[in-house]
PDB file of N, CA and C in Angstrom:
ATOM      1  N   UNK A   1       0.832  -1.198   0.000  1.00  0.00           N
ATOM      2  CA  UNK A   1       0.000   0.000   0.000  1.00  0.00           C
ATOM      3  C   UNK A   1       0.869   1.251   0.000  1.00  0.00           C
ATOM      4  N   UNK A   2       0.260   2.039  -0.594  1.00  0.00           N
ATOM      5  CA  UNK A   2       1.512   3.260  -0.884  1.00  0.00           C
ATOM      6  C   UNK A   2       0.829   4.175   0.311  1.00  0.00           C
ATOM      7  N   UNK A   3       1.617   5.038   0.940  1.00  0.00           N
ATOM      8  CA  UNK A   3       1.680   6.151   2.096  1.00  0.00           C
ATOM      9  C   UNK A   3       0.681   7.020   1.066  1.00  0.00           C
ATOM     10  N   UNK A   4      -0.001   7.734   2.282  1.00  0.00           N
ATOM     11  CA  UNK A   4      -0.419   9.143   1.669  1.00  0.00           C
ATOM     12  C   UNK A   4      -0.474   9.881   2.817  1.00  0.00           C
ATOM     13  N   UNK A   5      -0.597  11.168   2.148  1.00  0.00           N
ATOM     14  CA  UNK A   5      -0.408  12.678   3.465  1.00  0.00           C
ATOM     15  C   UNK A   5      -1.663  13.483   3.623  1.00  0.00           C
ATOM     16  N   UNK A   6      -2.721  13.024   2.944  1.00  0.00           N
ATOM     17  CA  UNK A   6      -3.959  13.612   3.553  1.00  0.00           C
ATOM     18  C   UNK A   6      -4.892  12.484   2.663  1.00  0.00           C
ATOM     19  N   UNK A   7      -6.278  12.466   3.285  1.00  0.00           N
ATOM     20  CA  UNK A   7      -7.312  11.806   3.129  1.00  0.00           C
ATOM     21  C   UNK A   7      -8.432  12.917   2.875  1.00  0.00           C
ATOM     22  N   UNK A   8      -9.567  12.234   1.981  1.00  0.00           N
ATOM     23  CA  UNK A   8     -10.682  13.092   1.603  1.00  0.00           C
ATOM     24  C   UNK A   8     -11.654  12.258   2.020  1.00  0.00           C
ATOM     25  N   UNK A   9     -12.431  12.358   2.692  1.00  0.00           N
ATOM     26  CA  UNK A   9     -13.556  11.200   2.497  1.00  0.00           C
ATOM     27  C   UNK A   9     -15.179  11.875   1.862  1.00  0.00           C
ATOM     28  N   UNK A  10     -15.433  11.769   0.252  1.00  0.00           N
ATOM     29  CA  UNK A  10     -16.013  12.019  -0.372  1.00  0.00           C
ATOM     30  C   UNK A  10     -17.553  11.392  -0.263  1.00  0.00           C
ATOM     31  N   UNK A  11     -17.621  10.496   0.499  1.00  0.00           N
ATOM     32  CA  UNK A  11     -18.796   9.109   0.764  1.00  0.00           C
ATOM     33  C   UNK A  11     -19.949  10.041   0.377  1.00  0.00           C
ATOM     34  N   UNK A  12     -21.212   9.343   0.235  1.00  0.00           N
ATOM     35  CA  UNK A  12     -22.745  10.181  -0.230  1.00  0.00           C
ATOM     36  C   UNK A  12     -22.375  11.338  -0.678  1.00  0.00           C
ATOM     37  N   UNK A  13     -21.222  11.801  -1.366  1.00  0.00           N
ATOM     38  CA  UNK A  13     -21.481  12.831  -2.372  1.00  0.00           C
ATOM     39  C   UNK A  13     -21.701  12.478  -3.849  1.00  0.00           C
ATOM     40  N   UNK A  14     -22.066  12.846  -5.194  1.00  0.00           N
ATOM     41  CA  UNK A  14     -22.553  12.304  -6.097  1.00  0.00           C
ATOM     42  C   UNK A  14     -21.713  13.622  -6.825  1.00  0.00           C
ATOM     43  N   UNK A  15     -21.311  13.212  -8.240  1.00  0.00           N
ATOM     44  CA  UNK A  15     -20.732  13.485  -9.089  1.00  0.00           C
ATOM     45  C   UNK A  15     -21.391  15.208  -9.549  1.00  0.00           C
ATOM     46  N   UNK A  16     -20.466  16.129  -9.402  1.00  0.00           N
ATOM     47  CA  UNK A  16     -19.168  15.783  -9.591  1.00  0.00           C
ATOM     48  C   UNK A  16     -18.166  16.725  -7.876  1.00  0.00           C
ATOM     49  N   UNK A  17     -19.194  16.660  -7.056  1.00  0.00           N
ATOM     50  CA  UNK A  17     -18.727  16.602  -5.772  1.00  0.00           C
ATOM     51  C   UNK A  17     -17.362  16.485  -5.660  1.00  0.00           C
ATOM     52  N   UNK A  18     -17.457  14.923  -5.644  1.00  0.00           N
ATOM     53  CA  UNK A  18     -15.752  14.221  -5.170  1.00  0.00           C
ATOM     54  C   UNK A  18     -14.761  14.933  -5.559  1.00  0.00           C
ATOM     55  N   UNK A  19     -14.792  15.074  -7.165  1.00  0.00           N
ATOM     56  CA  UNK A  19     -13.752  15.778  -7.935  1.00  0.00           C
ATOM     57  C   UNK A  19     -13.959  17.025  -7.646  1.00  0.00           C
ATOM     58  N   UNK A  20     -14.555  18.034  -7.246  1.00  0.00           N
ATOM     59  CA  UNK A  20     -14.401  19.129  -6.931  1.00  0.00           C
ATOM     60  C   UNK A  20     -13.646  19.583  -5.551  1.00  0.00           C
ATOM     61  N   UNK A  21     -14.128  18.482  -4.639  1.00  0.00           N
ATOM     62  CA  UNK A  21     -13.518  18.782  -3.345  1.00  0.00           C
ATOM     63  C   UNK A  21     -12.006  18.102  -3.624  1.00  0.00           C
ATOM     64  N   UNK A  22     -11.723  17.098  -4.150  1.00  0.00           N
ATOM     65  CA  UNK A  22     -10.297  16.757  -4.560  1.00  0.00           C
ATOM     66  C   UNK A  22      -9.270  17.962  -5.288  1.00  0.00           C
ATOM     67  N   UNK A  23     -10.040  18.279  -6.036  1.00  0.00           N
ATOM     68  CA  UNK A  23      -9.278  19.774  -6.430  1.00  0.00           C
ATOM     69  C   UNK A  23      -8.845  20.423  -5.402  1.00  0.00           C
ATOM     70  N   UNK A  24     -10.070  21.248  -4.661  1.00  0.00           N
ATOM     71  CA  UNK A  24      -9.670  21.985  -3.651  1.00  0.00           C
ATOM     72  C   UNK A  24      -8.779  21.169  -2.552  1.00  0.00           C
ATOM     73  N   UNK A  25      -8.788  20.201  -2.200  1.00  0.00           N
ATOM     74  CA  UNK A  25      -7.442  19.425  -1.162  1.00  0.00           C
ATOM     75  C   UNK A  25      -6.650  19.498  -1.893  1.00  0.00           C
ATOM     76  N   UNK A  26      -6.129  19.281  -3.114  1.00  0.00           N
ATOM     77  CA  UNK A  26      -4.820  18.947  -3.800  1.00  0.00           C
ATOM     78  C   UNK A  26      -4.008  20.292  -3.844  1.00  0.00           C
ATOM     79  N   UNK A  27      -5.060  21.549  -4.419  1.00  0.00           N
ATOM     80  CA  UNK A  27      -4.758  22.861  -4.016  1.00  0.00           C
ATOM     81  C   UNK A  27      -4.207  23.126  -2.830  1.00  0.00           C
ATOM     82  N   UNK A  28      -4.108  22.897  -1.934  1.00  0.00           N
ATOM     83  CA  UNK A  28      -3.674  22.983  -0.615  1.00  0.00           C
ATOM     84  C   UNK A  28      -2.192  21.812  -0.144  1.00  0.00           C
ATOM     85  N   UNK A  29      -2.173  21.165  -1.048  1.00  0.00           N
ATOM     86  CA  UNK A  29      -0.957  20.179  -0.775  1.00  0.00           C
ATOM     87  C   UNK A  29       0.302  20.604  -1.676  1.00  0.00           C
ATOM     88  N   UNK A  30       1.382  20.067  -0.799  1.00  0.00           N
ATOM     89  CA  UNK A  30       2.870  20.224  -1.137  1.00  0.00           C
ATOM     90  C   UNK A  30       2.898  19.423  -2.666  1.00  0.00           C
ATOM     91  N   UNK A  31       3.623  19.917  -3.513  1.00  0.00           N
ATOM     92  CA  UNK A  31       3.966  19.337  -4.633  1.00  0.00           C
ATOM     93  C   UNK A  31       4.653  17.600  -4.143  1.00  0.00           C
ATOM     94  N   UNK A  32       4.184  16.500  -4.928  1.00  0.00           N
ATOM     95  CA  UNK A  32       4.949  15.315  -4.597  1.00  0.00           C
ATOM     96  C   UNK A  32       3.956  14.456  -3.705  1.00  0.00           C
ATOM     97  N   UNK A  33       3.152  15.118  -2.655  1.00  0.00           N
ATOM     98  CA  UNK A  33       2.365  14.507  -1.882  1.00  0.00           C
ATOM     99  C   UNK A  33       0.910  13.657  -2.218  1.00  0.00           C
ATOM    100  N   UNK A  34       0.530  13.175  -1.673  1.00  0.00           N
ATOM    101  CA  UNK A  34      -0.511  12.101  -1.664  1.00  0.00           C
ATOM    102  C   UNK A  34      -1.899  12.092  -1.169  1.00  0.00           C
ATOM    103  N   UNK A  35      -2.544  12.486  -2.523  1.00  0.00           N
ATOM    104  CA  UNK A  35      -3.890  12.457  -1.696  1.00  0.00           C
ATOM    105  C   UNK A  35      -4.873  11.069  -1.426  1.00  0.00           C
ATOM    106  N   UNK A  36      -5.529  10.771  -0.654  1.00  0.00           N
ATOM    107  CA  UNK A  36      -6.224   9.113  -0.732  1.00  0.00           C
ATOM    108  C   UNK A  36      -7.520   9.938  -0.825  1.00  0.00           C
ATOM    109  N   UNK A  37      -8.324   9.664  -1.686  1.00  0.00           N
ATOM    110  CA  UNK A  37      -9.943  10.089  -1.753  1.00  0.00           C
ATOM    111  C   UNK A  37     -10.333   8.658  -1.635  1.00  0.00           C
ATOM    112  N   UNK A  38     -11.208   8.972  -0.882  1.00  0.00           N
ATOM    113  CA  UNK A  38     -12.438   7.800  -0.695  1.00  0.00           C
ATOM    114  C   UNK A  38     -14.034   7.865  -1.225  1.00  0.00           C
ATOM    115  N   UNK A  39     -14.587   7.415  -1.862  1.00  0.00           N
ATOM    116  CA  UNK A  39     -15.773   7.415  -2.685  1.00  0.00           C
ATOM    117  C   UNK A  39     -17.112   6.505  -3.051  1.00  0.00           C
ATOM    118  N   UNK A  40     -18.096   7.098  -2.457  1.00  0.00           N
ATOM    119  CA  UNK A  40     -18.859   6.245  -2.860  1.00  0.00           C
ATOM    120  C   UNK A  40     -19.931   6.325  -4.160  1.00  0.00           C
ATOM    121  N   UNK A  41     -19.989   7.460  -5.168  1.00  0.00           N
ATOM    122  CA  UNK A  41     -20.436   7.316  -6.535  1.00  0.00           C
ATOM    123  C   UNK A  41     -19.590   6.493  -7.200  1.00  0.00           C
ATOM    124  N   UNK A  42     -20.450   5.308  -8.172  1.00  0.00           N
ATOM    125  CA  UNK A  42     -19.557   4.444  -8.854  1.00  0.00           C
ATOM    126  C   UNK A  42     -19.023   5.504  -9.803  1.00  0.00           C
ATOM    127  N   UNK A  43     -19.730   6.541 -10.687  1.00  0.00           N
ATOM    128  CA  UNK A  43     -19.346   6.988 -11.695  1.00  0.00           C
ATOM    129  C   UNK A  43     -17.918   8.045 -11.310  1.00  0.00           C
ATOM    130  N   UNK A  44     -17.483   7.949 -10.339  1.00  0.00           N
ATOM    131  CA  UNK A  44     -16.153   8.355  -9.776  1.00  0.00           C
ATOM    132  C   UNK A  44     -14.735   7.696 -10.082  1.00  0.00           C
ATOM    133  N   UNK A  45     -14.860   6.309 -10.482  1.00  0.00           N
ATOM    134  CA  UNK A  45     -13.993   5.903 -11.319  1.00  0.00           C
ATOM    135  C   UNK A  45     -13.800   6.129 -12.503  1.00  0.00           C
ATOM    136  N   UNK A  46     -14.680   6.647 -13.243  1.00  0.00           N
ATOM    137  CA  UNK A  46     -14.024   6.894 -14.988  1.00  0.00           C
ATOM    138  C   UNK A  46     -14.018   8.943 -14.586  1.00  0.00           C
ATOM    139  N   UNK A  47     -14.583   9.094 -13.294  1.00  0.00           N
ATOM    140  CA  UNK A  47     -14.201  10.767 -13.173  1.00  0.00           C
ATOM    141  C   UNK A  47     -12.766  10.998 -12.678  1.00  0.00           C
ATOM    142  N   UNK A  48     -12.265  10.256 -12.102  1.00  0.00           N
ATOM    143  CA  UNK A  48     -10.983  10.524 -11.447  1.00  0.00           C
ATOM    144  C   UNK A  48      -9.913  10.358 -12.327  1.00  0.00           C
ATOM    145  N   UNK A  49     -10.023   8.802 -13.293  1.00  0.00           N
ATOM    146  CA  UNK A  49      -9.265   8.787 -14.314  1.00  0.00           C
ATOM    147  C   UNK A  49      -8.925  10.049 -15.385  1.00  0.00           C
ATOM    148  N   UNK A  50     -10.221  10.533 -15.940  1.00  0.00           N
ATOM    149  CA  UNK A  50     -10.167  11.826 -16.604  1.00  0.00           C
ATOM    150  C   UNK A  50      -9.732  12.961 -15.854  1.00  0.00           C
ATOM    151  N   UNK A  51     -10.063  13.071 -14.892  1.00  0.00           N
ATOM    152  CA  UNK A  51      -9.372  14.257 -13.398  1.00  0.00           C
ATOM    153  C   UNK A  51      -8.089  14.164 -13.909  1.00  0.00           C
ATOM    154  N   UNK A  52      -7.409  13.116 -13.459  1.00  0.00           N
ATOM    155  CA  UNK A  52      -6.259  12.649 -13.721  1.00  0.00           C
ATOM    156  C   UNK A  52      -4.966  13.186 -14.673  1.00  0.00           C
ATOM    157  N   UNK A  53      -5.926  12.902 -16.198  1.00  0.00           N
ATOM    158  CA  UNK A  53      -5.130  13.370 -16.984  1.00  0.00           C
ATOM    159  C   UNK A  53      -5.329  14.559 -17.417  1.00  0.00           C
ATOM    160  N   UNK A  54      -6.693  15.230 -17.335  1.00  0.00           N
ATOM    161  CA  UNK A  54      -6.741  16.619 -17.416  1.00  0.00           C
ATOM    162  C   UNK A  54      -5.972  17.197 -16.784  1.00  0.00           C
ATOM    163  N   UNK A  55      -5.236  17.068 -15.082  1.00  0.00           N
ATOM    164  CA  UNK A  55      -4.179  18.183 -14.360  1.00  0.00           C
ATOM    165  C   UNK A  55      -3.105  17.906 -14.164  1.00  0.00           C
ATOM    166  N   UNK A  56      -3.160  16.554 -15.027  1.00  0.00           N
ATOM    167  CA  UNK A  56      -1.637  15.823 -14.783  1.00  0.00           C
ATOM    168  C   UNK A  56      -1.025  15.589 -13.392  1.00  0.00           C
ATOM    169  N   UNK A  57      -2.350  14.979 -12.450  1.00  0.00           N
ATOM    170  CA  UNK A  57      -1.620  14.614 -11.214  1.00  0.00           C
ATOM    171  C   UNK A  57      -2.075  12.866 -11.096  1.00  0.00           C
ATOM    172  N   UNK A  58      -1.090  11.997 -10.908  1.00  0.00           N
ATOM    173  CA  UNK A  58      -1.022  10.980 -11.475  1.00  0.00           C
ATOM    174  C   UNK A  58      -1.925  10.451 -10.982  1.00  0.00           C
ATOM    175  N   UNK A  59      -2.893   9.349 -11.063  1.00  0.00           N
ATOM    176  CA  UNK A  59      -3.366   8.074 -10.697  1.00  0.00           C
ATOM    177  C   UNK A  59      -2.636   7.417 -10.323  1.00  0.00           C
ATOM    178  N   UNK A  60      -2.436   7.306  -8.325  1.00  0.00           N
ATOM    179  CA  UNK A  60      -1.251   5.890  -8.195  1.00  0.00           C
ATOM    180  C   UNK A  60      -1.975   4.866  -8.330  1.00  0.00           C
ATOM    181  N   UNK A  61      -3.615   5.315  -7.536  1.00  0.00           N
ATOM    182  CA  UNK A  61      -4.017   4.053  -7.809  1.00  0.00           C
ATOM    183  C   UNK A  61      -5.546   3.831  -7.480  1.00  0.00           C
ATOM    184  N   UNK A  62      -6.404   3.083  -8.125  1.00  0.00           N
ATOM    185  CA  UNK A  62      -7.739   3.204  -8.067  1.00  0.00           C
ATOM    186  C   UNK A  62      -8.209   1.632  -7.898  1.00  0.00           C
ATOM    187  N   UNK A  63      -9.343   1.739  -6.994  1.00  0.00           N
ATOM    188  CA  UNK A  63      -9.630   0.151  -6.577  1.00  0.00           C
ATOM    189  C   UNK A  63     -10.672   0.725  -5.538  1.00  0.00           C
ATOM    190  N   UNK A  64     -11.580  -0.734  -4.890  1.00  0.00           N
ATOM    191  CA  UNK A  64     -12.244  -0.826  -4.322  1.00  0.00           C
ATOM    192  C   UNK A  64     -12.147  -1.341  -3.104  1.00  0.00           C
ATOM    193  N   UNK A  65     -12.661  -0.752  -1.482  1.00  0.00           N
ATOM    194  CA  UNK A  65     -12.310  -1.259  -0.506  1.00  0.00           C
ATOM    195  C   UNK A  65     -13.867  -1.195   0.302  1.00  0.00           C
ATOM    196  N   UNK A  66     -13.747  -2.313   0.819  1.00  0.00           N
ATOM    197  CA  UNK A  66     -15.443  -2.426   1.552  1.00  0.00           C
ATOM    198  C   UNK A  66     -16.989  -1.769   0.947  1.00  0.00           C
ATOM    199  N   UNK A  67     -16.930  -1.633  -0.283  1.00  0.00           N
ATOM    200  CA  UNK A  67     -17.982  -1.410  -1.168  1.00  0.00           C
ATOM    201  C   UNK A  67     -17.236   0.011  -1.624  1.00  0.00           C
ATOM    202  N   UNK A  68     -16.677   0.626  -0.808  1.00  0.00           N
ATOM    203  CA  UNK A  68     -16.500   2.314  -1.410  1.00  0.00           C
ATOM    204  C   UNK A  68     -15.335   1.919  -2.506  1.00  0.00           C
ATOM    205  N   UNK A  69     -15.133   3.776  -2.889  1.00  0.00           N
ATOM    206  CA  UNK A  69     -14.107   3.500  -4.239  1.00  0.00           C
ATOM    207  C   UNK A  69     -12.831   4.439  -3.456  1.00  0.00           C
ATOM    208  N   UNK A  70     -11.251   3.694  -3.817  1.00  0.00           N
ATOM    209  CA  UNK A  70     -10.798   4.053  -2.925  1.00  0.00           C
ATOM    210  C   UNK A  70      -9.693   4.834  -4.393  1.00  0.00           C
ATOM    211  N   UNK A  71      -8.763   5.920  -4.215  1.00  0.00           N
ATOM    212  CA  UNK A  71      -8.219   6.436  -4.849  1.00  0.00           C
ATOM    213  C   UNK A  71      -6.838   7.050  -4.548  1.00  0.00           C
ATOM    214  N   UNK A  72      -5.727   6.919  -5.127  1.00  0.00           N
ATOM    215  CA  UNK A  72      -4.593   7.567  -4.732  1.00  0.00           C
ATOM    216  C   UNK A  72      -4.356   8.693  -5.851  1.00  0.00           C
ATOM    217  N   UNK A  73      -4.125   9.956  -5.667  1.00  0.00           N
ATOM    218  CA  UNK A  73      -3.221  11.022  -6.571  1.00  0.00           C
ATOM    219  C   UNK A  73      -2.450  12.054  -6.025  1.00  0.00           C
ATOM    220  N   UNK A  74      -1.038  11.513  -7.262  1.00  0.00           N
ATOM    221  CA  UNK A  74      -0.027  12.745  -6.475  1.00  0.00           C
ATOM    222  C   UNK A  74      -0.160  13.769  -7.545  1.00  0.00           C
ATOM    223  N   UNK A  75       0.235  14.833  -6.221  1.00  0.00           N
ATOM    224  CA  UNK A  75       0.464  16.630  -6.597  1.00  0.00           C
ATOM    225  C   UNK A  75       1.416  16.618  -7.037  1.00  0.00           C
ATOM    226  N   UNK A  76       1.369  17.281  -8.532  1.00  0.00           N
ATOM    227  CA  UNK A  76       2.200  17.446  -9.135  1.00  0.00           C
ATOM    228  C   UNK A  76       2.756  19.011  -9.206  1.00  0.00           C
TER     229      UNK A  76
END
């Protein structure tokens, strides 16, 4: 499991919520660092991917943990 330096927990928000409040946390983080969003809209997996490459902050990693959708991206 890769480290991260702040957590979002996005749960019962619905699209495009998650990704908005992920913006605003990432805005606030050190270049290099790690955000973990946690999610429960399914349609948050093909949003984060596109997030992703639209700001060029990477996808470490996307998967599912106890029904929610769990997400890693570093600040670039």
């Amino acid at each position: 499991m890769v480290d991260f330096d702040r957590e979002l927990d996005a749960s019962g928000l619905n699209c495009p919520l998650p990704i908005l409040r992920a913006r605003k946390t990432l805005g606030g983080m050190e270049r290099g660092q790690v955000l973990r969003v946690i999610s429960t809209d399914q349609g948050s997996v093909k949003d984060f991917e596109a997030f992703s490459k639209q700001t060029n902050n990477p996808l470490l990693s996307s998967g599912e943990e106890g029904g929610k959708f769990v997400f890693l991206l570093k600040k670039t």
